[in-house]
Structure formats: C-alpha cells, structure tokens
N, C-alpha and C. Protein backbone atom coordinates (compact mmCIF):
# COMPACT_ATOMS: atom_id res chain seq x y z
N UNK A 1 -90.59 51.92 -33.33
CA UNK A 1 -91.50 52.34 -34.37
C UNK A 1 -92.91 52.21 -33.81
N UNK A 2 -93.74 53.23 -33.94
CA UNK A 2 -94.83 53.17 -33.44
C UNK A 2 -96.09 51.92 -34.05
N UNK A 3 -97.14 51.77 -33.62
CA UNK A 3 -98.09 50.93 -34.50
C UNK A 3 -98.84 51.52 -35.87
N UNK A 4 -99.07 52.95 -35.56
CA UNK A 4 -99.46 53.19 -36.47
C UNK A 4 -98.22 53.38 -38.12
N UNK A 5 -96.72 53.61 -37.97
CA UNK A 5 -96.09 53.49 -38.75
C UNK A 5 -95.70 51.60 -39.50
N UNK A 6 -96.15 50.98 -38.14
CA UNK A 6 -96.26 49.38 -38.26
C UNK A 6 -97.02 49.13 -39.62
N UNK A 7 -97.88 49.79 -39.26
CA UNK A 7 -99.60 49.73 -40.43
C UNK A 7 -99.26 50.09 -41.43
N UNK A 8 -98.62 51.17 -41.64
CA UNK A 8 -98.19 52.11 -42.66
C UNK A 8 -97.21 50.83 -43.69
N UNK A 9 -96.42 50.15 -43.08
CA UNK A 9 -95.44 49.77 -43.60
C UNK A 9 -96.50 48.29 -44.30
N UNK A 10 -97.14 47.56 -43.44
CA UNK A 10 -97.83 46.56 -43.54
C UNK A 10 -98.80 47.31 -44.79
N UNK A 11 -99.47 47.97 -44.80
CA UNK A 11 -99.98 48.38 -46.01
C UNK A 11 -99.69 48.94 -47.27
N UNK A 12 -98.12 48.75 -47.08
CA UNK A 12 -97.18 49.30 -48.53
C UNK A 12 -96.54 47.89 -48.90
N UNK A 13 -96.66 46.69 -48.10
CA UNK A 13 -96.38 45.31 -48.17
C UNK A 13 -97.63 44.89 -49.11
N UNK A 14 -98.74 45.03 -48.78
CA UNK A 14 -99.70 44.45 -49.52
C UNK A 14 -100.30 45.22 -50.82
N UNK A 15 -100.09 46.52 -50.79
CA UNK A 15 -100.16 47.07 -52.26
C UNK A 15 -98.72 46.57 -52.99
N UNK A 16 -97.46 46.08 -52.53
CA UNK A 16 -96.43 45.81 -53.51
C UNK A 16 -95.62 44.28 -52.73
N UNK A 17 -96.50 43.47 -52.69
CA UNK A 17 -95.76 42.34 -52.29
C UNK A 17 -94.71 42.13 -52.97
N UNK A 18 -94.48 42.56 -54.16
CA UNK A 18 -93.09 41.67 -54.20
C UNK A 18 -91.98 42.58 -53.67
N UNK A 19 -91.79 43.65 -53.03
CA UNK A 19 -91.04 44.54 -52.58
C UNK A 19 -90.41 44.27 -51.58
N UNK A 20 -89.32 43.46 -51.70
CA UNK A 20 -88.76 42.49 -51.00
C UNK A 20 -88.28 43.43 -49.36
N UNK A 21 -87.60 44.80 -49.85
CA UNK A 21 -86.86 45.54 -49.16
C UNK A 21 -88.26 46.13 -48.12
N UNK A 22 -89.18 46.26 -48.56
CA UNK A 22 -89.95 47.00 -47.65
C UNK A 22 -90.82 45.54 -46.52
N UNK A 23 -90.55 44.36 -47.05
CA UNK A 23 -90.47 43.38 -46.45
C UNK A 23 -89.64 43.08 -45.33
N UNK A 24 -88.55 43.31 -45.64
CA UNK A 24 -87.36 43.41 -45.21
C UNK A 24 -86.99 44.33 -43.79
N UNK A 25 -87.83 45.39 -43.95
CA UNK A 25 -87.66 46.65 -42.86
C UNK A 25 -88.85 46.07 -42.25
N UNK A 26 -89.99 45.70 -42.53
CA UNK A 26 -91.43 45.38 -41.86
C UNK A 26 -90.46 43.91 -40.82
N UNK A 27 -90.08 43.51 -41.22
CA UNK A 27 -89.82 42.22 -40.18
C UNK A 27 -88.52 42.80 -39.24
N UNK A 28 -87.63 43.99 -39.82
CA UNK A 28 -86.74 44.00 -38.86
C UNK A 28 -87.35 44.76 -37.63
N UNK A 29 -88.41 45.43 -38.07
CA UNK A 29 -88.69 46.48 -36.85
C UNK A 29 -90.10 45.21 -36.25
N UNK A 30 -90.67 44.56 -36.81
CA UNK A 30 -91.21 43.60 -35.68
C UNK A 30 -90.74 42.42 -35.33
N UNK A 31 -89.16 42.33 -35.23
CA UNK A 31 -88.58 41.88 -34.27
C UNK A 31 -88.14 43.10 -32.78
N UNK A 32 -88.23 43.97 -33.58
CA UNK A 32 -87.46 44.99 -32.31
C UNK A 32 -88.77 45.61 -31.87
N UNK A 33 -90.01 45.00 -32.15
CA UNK A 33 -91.53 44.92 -31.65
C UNK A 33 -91.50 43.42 -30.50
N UNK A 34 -90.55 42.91 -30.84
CA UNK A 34 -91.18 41.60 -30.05
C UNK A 34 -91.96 40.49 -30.66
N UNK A 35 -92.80 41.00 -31.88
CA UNK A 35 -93.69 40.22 -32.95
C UNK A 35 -92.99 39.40 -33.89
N UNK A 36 -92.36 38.59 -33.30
CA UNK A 36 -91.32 37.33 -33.75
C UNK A 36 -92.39 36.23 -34.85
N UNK A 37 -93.29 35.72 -34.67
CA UNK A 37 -94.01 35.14 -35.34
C UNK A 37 -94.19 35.59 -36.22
N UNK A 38 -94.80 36.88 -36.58
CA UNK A 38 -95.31 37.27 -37.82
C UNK A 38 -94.06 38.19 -38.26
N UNK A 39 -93.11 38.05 -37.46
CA UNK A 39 -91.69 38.86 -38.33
C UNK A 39 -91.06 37.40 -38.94
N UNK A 40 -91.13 36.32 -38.52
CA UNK A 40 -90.58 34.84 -39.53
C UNK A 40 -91.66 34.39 -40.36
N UNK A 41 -92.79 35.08 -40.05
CA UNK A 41 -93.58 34.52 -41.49
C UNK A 41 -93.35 35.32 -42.71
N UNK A 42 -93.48 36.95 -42.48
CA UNK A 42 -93.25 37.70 -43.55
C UNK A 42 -91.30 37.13 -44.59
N UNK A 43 -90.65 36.34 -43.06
CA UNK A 43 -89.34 36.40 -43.98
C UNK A 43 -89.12 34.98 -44.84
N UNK A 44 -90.25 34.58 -44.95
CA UNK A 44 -90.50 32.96 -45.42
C UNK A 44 -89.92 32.93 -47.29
N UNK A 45 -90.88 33.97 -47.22
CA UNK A 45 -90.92 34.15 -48.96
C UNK A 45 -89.46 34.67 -49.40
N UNK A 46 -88.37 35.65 -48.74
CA UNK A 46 -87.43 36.09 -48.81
C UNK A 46 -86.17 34.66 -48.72
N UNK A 47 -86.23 34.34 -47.97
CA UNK A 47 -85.41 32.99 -47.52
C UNK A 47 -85.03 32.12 -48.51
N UNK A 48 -86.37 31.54 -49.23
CA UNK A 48 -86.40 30.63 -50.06
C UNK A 48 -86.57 30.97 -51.58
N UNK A 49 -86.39 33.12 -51.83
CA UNK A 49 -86.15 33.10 -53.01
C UNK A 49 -84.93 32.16 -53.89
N UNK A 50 -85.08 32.26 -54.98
CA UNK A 50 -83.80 31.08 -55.88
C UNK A 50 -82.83 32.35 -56.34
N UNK A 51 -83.09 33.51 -56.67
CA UNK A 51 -82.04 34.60 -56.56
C UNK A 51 -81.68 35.37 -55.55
N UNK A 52 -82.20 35.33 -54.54
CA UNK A 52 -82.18 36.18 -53.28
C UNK A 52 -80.57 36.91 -53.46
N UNK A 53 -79.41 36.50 -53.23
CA UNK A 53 -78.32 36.76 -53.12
C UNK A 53 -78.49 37.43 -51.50
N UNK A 54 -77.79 38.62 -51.43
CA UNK A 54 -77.74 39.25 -50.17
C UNK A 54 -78.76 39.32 -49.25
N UNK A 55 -79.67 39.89 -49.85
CA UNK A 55 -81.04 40.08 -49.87
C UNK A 55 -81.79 39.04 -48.59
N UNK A 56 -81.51 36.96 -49.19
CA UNK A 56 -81.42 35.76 -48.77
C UNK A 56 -80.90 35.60 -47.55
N UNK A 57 -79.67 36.14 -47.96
CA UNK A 57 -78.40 36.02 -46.78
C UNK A 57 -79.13 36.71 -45.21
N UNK A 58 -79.57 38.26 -45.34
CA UNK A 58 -80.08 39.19 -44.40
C UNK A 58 -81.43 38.67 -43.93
N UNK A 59 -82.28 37.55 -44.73
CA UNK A 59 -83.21 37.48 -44.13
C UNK A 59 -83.36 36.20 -43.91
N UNK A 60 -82.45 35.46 -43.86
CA UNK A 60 -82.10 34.51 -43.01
C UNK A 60 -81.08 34.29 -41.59
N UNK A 61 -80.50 35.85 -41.60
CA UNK A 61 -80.39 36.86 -40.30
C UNK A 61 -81.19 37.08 -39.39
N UNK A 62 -82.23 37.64 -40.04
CA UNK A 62 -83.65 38.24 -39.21
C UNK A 62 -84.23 37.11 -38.59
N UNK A 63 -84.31 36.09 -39.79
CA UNK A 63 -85.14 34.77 -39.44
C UNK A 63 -84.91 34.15 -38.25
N UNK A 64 -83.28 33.76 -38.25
CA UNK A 64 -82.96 33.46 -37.15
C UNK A 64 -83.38 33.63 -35.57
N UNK A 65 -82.64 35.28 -36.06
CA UNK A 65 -83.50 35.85 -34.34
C UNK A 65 -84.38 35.64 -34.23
N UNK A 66 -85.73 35.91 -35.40
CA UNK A 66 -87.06 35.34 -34.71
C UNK A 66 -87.21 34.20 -34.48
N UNK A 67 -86.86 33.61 -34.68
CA UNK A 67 -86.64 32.02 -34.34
C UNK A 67 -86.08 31.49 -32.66
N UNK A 68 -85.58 32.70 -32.92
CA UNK A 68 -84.91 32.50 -30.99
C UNK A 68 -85.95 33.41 -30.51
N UNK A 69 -86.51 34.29 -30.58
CA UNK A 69 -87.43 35.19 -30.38
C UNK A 69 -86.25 36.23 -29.46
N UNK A 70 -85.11 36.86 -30.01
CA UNK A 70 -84.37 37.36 -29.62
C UNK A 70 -83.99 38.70 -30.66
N UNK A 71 -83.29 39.84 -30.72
CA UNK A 71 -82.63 40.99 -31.37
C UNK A 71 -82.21 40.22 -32.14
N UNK A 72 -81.52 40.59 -33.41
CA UNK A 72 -80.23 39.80 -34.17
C UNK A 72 -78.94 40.55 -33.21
N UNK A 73 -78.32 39.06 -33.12
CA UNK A 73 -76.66 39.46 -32.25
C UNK A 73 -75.83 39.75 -33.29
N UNK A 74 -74.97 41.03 -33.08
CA UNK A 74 -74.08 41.99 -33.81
C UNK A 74 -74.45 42.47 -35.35
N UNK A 75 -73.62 42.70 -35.63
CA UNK A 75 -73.87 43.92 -37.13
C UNK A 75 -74.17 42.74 -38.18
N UNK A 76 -75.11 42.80 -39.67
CA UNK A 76 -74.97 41.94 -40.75
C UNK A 76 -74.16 42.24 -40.82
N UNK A 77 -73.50 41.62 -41.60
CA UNK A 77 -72.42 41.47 -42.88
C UNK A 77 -73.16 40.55 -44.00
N UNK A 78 -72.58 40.97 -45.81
CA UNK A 78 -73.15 40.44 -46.27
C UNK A 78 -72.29 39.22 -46.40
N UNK A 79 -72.58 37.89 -47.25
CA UNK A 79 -71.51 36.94 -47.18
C UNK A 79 -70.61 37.11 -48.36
N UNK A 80 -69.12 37.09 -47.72
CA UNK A 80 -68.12 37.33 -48.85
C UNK A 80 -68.10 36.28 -50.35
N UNK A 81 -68.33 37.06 -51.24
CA UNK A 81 -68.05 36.58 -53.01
C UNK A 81 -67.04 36.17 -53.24
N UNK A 82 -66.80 34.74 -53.82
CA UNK A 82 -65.94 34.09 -54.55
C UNK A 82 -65.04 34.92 -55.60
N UNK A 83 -64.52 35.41 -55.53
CA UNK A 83 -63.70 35.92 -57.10
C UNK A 83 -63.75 34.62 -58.25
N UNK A 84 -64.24 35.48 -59.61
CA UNK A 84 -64.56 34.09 -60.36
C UNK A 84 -63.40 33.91 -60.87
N UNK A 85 -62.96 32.45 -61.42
CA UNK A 85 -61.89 31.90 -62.22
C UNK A 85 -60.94 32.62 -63.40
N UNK A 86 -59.89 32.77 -63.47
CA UNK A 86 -59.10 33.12 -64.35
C UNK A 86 -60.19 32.41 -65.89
N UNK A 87 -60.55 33.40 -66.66
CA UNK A 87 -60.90 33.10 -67.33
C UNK A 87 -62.74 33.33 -68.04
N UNK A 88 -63.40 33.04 -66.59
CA UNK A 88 -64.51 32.96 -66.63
C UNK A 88 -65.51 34.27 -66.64
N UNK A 89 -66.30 34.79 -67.28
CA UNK A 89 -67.08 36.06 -67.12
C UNK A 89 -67.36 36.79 -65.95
C-alpha cells in the first residue's frame, strides 16, 4: 500500500475513531509496512475492548506480530463458539 493511501486511511481513522474495522486494516497494512510500533499502538484500543468478540480475537493477532515485529504467521481464524446449554437463550 502506498503512503499516500497510508494517509488516506489514517485520516478516515481520525474523522471516525471509533471505526474499529478501518482501524483494523490501518494496522494490518502497517505491519506489512514494517511500522510495527505505531501498528501495536493503533491495536491497543481494539484489544482491550470489553465486547470486542472476533474483532478482539484478530487484533490481538496483529498485535502479536507487531510485537515480534514480524508478518502474522498463517491464515486468522476466528476463535471457535461454545454452543450454549440445553436450555439457555
């Protein structure tokens, strides 16, 4: 991804911070920038949502690698759901 689409994305982050997903693509492509630091800061807020669900799961994926300052190794997957209780909603 070029820098100027970098910008593009970084400036659709800050007109809609809470837009988790466009968060989400901004840190995956600056890991595959190399920009590991500021791809685990943007995934800070994602990580430690209290609903995150999948969302949590994937960007504590990303996190990782930047953390190694490495690609993410192999495909996500999201994490498999409990089937709820005979009984329960």
């Amino acid at each position: 991804m070029s820098d100027e689409q970098l910008d593009v994305l970084g400036r659709a982050l800050e007109l809609a911070p809470q837009a988790d997903h466009i968060r989400l693509l901004l840190a995956r492509e600056l890991i595959r920038s190399e920009d590991y630091d500021n791809a685990a800061a943007l995934l800070r807020p994602v990580l430690y949502a209290p609903h995150g669900g999948d969302q949590s799961a994937y960007a504590r994926w990303l996190f990782d690698a930047a953390r190694l300052r490495a690609p993410p190794s192999g495909d996500w997957q999201p994490p498999e759901t409990q089937p709820a209780a005979a009984g329960e909603p």
